[in-house]
PDB file of N, CA and C in Angstrom:
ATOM      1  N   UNK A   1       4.814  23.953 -30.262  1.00  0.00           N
ATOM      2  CA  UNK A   1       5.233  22.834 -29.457  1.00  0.00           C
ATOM      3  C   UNK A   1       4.045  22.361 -28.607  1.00  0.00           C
ATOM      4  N   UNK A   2       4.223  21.217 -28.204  1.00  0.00           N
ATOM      5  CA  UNK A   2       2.564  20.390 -27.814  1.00  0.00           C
ATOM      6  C   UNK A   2       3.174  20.754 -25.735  1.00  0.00           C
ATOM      7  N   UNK A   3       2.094  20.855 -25.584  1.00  0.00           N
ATOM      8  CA  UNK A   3       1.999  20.886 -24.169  1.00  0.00           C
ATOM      9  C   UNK A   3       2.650  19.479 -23.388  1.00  0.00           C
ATOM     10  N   UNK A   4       3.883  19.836 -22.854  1.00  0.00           N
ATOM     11  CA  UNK A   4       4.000  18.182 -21.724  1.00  0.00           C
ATOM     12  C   UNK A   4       3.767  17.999 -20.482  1.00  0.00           C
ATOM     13  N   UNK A   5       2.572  17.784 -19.752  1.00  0.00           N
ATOM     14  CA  UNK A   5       2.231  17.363 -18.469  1.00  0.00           C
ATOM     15  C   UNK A   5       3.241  17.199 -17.654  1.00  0.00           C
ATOM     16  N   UNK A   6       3.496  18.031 -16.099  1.00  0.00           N
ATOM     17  CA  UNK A   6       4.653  17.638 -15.356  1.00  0.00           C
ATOM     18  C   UNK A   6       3.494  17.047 -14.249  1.00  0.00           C
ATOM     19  N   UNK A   7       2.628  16.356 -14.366  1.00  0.00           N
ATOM     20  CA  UNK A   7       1.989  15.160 -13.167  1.00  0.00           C
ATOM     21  C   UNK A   7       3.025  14.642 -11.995  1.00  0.00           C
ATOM     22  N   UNK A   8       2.448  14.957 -11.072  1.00  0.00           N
ATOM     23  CA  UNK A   8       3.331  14.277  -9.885  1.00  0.00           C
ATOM     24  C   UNK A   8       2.261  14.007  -9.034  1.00  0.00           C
ATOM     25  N   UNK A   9       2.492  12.865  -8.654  1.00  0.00           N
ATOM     26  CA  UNK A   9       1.603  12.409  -7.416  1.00  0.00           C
ATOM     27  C   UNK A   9       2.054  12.939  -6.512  1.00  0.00           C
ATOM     28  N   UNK A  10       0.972  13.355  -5.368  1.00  0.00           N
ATOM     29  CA  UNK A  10       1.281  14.140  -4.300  1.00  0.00           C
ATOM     30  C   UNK A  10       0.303  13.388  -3.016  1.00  0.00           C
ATOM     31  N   UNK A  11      -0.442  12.504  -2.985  1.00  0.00           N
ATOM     32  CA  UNK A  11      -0.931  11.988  -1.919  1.00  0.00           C
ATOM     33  C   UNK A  11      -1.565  10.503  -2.140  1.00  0.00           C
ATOM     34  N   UNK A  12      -1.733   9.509  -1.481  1.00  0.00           N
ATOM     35  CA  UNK A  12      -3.300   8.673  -1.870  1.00  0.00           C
ATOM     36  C   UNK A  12      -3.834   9.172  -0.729  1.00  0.00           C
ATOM     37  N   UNK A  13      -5.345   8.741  -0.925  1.00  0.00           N
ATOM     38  CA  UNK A  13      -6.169   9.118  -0.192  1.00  0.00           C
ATOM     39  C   UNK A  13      -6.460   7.681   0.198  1.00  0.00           C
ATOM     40  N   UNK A  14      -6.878   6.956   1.325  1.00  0.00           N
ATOM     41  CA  UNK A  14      -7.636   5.445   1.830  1.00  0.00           C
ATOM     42  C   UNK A  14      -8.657   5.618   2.349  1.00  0.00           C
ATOM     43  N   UNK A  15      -9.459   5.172   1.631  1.00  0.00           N
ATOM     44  CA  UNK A  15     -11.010   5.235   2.376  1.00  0.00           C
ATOM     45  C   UNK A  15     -11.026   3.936   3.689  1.00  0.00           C
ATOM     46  N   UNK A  16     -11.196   4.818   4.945  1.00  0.00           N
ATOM     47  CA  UNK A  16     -11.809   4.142   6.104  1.00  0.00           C
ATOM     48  C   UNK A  16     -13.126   3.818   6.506  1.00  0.00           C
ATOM     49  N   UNK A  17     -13.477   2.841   6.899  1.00  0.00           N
ATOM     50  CA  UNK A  17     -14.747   2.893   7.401  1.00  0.00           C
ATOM     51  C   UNK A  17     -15.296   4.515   8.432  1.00  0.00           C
ATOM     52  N   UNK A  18     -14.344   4.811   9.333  1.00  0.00           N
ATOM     53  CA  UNK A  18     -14.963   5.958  10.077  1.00  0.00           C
ATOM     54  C   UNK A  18     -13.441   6.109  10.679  1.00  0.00           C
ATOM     55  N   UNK A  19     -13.869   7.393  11.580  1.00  0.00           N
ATOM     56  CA  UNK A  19     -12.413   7.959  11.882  1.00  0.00           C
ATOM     57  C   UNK A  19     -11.380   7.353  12.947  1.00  0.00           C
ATOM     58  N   UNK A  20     -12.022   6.274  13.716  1.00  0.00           N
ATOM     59  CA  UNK A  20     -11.501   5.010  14.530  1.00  0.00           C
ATOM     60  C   UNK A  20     -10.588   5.134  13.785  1.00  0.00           C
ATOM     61  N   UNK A  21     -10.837   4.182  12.571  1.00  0.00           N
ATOM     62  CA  UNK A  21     -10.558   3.428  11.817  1.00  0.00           C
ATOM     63  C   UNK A  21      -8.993   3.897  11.107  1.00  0.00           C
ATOM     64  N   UNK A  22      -9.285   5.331  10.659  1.00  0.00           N
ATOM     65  CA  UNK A  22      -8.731   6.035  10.473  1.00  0.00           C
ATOM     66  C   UNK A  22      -7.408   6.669  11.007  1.00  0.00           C
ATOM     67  N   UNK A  23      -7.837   6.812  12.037  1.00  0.00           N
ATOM     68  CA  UNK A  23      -6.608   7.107  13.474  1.00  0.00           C
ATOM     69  C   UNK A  23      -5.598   5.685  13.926  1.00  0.00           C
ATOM     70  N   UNK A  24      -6.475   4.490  13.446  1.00  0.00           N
ATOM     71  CA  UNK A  24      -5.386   3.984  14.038  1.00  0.00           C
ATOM     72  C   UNK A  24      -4.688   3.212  12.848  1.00  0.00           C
ATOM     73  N   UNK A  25      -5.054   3.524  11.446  1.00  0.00           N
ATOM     74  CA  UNK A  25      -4.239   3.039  10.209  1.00  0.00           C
ATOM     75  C   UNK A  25      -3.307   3.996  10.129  1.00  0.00           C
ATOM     76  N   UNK A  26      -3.724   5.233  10.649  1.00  0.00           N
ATOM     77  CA  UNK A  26      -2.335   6.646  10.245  1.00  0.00           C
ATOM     78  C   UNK A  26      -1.242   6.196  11.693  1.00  0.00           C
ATOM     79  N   UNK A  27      -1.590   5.902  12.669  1.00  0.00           N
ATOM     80  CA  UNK A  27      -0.994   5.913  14.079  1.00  0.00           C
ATOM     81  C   UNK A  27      -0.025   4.173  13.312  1.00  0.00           C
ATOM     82  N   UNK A  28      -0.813   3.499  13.000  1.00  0.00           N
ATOM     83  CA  UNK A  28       0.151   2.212  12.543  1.00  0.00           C
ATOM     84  C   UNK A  28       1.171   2.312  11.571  1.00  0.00           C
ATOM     85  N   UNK A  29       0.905   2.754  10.502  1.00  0.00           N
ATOM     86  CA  UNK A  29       1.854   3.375   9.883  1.00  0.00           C
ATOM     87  C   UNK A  29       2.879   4.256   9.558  1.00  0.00           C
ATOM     88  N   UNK A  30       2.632   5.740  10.777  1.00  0.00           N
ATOM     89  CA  UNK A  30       3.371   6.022  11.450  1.00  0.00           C
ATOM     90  C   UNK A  30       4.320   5.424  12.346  1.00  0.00           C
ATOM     91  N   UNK A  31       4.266   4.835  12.985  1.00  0.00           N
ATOM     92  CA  UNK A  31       4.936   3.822  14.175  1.00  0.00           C
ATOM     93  C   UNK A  31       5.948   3.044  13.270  1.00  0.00           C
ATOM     94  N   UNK A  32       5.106   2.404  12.611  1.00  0.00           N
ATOM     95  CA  UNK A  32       6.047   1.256  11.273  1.00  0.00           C
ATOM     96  C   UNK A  32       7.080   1.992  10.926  1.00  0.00           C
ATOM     97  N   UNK A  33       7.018   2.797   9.785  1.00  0.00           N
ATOM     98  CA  UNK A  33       7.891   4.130   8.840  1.00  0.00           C
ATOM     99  C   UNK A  33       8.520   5.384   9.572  1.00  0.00           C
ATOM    100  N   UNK A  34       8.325   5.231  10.705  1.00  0.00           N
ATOM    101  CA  UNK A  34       9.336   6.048  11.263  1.00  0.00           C
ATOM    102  C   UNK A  34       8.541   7.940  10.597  1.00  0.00           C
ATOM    103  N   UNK A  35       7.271   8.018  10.512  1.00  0.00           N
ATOM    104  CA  UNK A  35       6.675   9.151   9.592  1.00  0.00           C
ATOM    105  C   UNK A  35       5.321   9.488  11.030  1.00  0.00           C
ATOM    106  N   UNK A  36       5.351  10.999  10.667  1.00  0.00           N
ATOM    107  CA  UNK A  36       4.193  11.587  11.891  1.00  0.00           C
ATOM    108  C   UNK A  36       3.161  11.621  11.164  1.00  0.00           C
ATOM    109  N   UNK A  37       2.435  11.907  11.948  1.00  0.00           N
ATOM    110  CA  UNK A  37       1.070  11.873  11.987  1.00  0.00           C
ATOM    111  C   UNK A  37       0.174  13.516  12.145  1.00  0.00           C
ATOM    112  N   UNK A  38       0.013  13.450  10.735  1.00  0.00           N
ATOM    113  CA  UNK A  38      -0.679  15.412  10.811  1.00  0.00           C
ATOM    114  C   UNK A  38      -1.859  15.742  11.331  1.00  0.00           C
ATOM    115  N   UNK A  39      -2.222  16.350  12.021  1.00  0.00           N
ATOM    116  CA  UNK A  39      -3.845  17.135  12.106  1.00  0.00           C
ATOM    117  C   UNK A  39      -4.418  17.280  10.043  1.00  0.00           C
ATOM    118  N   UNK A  40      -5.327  17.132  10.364  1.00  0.00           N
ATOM    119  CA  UNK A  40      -6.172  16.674   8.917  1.00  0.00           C
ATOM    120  C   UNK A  40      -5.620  18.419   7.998  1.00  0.00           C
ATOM    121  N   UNK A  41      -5.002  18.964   8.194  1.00  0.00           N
ATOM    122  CA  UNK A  41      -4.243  19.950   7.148  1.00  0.00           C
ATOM    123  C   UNK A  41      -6.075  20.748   6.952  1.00  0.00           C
ATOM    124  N   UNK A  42      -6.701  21.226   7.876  1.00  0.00           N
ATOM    125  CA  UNK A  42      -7.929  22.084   7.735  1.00  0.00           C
ATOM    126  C   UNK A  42      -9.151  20.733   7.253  1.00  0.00           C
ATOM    127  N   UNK A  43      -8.688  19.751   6.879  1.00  0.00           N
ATOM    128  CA  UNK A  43      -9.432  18.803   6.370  1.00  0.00           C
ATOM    129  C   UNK A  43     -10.137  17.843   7.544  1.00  0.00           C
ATOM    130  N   UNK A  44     -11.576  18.134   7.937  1.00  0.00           N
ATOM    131  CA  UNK A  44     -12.078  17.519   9.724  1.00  0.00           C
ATOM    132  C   UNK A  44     -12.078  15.798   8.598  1.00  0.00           C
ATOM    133  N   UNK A  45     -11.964  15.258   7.876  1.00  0.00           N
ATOM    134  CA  UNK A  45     -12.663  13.896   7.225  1.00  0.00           C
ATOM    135  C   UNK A  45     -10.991  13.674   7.020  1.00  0.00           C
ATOM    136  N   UNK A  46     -10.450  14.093   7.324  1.00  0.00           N
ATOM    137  CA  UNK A  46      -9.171  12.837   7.150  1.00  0.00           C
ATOM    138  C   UNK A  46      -7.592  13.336   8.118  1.00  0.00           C
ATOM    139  N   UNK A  47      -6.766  12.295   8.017  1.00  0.00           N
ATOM    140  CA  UNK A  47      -5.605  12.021   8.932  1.00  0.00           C
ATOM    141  C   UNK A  47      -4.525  11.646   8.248  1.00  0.00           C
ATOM    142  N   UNK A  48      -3.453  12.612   8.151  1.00  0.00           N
ATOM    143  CA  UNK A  48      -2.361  12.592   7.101  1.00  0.00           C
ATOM    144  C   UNK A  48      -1.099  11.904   7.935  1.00  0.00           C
ATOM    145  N   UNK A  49      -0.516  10.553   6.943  1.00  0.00           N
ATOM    146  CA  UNK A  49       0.380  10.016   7.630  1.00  0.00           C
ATOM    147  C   UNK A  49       1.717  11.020   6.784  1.00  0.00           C
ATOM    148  N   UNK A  50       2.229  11.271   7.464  1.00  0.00           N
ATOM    149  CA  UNK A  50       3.538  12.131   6.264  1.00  0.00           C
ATOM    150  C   UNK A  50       2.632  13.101   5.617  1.00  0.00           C
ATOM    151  N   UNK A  51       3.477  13.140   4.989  1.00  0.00           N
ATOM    152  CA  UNK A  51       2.497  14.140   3.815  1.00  0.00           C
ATOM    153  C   UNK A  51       1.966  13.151   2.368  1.00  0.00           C
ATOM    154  N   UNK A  52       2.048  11.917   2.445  1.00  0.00           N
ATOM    155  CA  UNK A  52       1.609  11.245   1.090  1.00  0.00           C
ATOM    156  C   UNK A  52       0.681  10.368   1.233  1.00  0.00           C
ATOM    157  N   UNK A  53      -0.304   9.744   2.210  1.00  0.00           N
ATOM    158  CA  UNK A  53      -1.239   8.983   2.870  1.00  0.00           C
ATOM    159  C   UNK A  53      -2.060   9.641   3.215  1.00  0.00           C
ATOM    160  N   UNK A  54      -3.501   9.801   3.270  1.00  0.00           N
ATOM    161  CA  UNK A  54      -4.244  10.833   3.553  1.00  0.00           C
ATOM    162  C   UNK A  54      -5.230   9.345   4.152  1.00  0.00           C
ATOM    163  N   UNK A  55      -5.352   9.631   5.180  1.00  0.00           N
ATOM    164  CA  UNK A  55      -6.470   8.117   5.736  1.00  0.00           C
ATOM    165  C   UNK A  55      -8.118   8.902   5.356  1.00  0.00           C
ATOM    166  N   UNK A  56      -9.024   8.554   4.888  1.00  0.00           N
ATOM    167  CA  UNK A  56     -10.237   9.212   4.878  1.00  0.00           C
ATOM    168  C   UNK A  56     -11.148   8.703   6.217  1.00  0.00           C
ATOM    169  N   UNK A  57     -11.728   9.457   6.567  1.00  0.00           N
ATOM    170  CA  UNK A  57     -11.999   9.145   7.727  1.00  0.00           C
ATOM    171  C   UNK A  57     -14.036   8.605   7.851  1.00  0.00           C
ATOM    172  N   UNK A  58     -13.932   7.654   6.419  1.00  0.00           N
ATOM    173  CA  UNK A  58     -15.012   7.596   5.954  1.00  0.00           C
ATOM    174  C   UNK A  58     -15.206   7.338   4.215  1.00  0.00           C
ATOM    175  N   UNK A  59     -16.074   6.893   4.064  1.00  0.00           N
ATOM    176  CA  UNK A  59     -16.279   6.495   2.368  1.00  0.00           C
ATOM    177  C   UNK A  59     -16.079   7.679   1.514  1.00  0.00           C
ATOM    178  N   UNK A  60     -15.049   7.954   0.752  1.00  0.00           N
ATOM    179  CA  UNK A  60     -14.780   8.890  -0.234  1.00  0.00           C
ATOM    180  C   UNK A  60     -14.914   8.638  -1.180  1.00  0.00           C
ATOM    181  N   UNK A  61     -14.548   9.456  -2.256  1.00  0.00           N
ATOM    182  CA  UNK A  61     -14.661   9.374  -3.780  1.00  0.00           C
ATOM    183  C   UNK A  61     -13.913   8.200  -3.914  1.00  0.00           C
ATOM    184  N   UNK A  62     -14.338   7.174  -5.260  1.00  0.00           N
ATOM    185  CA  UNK A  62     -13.081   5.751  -5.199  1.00  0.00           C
ATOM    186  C   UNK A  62     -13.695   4.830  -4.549  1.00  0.00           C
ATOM    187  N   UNK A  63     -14.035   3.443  -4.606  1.00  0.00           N
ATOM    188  CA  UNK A  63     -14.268   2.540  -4.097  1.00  0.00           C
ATOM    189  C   UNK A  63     -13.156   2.371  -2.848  1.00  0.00           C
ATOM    190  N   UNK A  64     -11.961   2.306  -3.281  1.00  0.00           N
ATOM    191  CA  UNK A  64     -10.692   1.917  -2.667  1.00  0.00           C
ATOM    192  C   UNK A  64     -10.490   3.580  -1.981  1.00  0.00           C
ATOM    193  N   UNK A  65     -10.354   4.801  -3.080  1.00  0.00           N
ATOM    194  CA  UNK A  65      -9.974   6.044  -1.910  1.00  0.00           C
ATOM    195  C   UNK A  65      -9.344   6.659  -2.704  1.00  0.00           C
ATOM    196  N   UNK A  66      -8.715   7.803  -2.932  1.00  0.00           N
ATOM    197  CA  UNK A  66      -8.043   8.285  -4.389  1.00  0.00           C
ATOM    198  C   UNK A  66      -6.477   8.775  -4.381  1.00  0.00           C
ATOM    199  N   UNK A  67      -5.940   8.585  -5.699  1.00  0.00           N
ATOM    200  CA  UNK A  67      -4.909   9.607  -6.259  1.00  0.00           C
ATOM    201  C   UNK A  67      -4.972  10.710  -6.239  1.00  0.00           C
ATOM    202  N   UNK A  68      -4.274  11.629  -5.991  1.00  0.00           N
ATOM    203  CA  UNK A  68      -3.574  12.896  -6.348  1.00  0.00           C
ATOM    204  C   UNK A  68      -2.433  13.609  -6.846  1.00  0.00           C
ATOM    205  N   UNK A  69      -2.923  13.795  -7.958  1.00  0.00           N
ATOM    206  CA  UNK A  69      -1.570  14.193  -9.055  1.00  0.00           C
ATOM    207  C   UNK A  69      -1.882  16.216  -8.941  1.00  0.00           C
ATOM    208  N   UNK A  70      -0.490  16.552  -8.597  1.00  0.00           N
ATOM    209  CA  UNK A  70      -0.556  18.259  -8.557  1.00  0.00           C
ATOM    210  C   UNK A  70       0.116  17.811  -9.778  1.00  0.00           C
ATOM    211  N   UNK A  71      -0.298  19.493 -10.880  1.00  0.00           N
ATOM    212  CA  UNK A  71      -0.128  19.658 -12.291  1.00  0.00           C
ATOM    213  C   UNK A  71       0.518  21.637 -11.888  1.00  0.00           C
ATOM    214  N   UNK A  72       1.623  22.000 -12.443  1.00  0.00           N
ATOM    215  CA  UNK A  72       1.962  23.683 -12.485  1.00  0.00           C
ATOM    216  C   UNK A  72       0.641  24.678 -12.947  1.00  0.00           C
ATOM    217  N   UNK A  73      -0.219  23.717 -14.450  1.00  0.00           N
ATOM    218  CA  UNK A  73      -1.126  24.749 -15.530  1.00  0.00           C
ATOM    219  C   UNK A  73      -2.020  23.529 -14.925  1.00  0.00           C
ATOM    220  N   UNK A  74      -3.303  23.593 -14.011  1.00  0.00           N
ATOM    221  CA  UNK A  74      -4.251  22.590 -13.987  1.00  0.00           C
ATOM    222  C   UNK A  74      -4.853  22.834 -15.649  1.00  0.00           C
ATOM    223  N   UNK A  75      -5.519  23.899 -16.015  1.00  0.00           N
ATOM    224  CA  UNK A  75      -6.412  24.091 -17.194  1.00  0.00           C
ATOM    225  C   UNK A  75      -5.576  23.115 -18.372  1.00  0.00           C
ATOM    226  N   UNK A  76      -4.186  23.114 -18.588  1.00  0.00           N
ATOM    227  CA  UNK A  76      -3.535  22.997 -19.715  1.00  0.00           C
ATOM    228  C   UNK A  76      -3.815  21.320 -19.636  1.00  0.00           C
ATOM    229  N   UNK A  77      -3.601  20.933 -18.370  1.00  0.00           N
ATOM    230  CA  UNK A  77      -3.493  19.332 -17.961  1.00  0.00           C
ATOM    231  C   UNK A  77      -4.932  18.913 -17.986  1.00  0.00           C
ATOM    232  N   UNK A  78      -5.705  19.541 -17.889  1.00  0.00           N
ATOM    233  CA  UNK A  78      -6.984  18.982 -17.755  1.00  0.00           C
ATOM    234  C   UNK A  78      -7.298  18.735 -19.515  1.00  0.00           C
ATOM    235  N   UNK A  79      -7.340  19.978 -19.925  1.00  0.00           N
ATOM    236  CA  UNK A  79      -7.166  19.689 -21.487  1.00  0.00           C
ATOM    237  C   UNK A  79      -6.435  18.407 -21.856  1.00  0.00           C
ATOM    238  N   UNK A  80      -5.300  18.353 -21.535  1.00  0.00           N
ATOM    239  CA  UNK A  80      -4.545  17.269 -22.264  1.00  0.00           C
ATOM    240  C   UNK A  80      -4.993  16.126 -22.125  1.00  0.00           C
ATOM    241  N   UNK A  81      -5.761  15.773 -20.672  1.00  0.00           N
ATOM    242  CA  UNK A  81      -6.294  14.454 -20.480  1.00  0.00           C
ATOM    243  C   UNK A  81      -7.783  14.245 -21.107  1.00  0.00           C
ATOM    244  N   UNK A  82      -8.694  15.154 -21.343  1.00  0.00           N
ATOM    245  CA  UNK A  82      -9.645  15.275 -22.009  1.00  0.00           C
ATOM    246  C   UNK A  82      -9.221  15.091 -23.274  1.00  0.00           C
ATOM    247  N   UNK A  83      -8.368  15.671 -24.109  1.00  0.00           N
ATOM    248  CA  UNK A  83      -7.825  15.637 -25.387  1.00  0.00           C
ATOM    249  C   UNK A  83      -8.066  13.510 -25.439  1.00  0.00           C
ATOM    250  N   UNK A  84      -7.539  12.934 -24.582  1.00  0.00           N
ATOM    251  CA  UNK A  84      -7.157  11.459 -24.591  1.00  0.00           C
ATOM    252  C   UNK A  84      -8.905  10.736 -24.125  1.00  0.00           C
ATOM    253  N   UNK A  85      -9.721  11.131 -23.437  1.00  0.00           N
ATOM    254  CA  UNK A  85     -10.658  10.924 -23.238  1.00  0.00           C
ATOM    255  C   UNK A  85     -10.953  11.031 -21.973  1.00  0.00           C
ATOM    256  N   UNK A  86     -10.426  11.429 -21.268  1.00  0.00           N
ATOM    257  CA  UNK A  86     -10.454  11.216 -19.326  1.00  0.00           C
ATOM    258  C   UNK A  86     -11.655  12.629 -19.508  1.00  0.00           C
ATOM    259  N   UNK A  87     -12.827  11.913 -18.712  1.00  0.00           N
ATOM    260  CA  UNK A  87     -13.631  13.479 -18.273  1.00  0.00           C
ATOM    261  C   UNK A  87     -13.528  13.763 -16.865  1.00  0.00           C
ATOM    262  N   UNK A  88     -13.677  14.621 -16.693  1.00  0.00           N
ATOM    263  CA  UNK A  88     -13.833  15.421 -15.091  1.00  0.00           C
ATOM    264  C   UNK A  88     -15.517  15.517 -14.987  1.00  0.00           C
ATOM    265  N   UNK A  89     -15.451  15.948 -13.559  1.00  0.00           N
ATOM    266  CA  UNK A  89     -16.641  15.951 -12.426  1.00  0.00           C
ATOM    267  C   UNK A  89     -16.609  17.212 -12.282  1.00  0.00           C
ATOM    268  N   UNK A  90     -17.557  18.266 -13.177  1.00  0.00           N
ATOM    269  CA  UNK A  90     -16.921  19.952 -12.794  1.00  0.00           C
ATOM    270  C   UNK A  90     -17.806  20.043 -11.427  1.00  0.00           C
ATOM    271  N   UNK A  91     -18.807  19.441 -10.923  1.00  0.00           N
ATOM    272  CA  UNK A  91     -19.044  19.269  -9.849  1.00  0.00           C
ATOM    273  C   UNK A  91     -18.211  18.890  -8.264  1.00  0.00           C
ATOM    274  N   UNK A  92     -17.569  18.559  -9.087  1.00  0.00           N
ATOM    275  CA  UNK A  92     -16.310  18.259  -7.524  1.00  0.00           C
ATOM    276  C   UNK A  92     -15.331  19.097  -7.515  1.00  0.00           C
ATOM    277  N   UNK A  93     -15.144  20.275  -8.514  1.00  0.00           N
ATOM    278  CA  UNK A  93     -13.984  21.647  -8.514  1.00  0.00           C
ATOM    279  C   UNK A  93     -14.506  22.210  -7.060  1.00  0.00           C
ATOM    280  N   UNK A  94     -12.978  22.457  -6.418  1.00  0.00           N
ATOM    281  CA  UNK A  94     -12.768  23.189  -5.436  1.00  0.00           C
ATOM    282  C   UNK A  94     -11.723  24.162  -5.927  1.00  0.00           C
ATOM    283  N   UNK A  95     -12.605  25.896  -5.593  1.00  0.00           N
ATOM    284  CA  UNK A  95     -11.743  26.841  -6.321  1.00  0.00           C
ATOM    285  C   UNK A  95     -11.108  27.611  -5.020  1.00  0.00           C
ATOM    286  N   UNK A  96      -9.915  28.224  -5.518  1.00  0.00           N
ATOM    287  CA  UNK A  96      -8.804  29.546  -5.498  1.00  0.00           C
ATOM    288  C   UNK A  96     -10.363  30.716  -4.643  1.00  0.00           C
ATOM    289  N   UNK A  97      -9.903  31.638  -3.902  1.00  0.00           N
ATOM    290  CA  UNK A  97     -10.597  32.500  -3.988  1.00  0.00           C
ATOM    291  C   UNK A  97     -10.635  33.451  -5.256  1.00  0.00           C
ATOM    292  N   UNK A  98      -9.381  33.392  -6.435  1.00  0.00           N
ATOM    293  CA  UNK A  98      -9.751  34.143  -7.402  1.00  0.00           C
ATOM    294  C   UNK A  98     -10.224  33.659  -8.592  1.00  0.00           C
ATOM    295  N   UNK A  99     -11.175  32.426  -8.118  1.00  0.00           N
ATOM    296  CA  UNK A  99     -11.976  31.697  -9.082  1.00  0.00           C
ATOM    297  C   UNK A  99     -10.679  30.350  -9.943  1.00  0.00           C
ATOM    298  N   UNK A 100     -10.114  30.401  -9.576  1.00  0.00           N
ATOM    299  CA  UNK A 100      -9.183  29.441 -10.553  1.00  0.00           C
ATOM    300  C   UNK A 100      -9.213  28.024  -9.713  1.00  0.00           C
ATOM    301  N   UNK A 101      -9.632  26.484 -10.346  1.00  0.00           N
ATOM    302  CA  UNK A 101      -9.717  25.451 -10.058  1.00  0.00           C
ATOM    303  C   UNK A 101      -8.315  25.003  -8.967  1.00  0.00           C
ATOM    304  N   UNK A 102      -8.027  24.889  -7.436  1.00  0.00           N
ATOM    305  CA  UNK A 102      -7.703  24.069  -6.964  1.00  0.00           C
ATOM    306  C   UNK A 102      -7.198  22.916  -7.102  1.00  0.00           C
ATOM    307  N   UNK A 103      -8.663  22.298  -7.311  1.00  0.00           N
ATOM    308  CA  UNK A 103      -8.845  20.679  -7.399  1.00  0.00           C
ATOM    309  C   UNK A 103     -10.088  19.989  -8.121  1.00  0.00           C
ATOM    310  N   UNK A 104      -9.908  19.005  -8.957  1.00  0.00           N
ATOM    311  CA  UNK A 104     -11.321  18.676  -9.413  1.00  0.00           C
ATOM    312  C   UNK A 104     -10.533  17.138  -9.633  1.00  0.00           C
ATOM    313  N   UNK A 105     -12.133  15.873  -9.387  1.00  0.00           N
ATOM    314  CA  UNK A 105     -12.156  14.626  -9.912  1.00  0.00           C
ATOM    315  C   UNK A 105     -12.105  14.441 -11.301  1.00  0.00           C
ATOM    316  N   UNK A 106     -11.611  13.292 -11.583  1.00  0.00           N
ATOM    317  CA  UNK A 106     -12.170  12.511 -13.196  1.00  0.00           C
ATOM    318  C   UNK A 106     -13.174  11.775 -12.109  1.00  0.00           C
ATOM    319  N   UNK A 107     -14.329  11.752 -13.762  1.00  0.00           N
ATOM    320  CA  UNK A 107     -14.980  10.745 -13.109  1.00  0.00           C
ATOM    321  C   UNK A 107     -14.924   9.216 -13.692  1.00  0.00           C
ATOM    322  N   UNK A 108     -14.365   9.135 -14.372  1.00  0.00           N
ATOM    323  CA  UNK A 108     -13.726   7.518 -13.963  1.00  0.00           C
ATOM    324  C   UNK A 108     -12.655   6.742 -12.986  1.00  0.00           C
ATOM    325  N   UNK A 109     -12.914   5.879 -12.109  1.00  0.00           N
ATOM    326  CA  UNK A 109     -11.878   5.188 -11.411  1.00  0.00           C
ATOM    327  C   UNK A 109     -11.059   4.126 -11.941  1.00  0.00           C
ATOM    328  N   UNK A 110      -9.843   4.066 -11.554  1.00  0.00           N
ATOM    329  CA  UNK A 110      -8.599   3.764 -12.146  1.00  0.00           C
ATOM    330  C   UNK A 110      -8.428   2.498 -11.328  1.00  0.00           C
ATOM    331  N   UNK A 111      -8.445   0.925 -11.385  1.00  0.00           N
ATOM    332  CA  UNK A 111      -8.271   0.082 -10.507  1.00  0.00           C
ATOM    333  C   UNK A 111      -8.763  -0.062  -9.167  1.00  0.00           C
ATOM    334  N   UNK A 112     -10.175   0.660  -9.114  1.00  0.00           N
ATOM    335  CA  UNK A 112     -10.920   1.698  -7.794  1.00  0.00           C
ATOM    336  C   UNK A 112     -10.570   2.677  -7.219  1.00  0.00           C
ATOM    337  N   UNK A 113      -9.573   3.446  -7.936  1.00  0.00           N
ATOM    338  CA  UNK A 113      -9.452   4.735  -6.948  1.00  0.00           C
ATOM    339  C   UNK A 113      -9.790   5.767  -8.138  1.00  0.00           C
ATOM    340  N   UNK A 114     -10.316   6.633  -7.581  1.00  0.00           N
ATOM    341  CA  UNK A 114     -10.773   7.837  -7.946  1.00  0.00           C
ATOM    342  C   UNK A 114      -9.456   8.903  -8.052  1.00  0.00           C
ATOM    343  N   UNK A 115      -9.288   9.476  -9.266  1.00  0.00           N
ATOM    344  CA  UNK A 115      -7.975  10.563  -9.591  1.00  0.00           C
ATOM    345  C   UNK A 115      -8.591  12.031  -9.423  1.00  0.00           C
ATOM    346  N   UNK A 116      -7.540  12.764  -8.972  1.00  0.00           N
ATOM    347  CA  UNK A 116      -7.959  14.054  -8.724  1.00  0.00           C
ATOM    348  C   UNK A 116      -6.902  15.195  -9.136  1.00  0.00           C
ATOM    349  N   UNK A 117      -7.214  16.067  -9.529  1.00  0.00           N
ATOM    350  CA  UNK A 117      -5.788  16.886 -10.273  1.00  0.00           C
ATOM    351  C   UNK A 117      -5.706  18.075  -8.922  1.00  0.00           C
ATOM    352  N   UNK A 118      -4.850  18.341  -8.638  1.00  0.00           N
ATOM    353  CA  UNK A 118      -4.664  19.490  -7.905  1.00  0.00           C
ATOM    354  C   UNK A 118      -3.615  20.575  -8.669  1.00  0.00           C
ATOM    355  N   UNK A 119      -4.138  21.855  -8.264  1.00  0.00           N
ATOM    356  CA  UNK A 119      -2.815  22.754  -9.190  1.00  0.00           C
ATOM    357  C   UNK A 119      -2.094  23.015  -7.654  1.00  0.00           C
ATOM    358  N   UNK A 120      -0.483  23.122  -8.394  1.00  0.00           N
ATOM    359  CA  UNK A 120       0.551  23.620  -7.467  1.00  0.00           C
ATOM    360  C   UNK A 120       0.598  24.959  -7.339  1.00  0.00           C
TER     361      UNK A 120
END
């Protein structure tokens, strides 16, 4: 049986000019949506509105700022999208302390945003 991708988006990321900028797009949108406003989750470069808005607090990966799709098997999903032609950035893997991929970019952007796989 062929492998089926359970992809779920789990954040965008918005690239801000700087963290001004930043603080007061998460603080506006908060206010609007009735949604708080997180300490950057260990992350000093960005400001989480809810948990699905990630303000960057500065030029990130992405012209525009990126997707994040969590995958259960990152390896299996990464395959599958390579299988189709999507390459990754093994340069941008952020690992597990027991060596197992986190998170890594494609490096192509999608309508300007930069995609990123995270494992759950």
């Amino acid at each position: 049986m062929a492998y089926t991708p359970d992809f779920e988006i789990v954040h965008l990321g918005v690239n801000c000019a700087d963290g001004a900028e930043a603080e007061a797009c998460a603080a506006r949108f908060a206010a609007l949506f009735g949604l708080a406003v997180h300490p950057e989750k260990g992350l000093p470069d960005a400001r989480f509105t809810g948990t699905q808005i990630e303000w960057m607090k500065g030029p990130g990966r992405g012209t525009h700022g990126h997707i994040a799709l969590a995958t259960a098997d990152l390896p299996a999903a990464r395959a599958y999208l390579e299988e189709k032609g999507f390459a990754f950035d093994d340069a941008s893997a952020k690992y597990f302390p027991d060596g197992r991929i986190l998170v890594i970019y494609a490096k192509e952007e999608i309508g300007g945003f930069a995609v990123h796989l995270m494992q759950k």
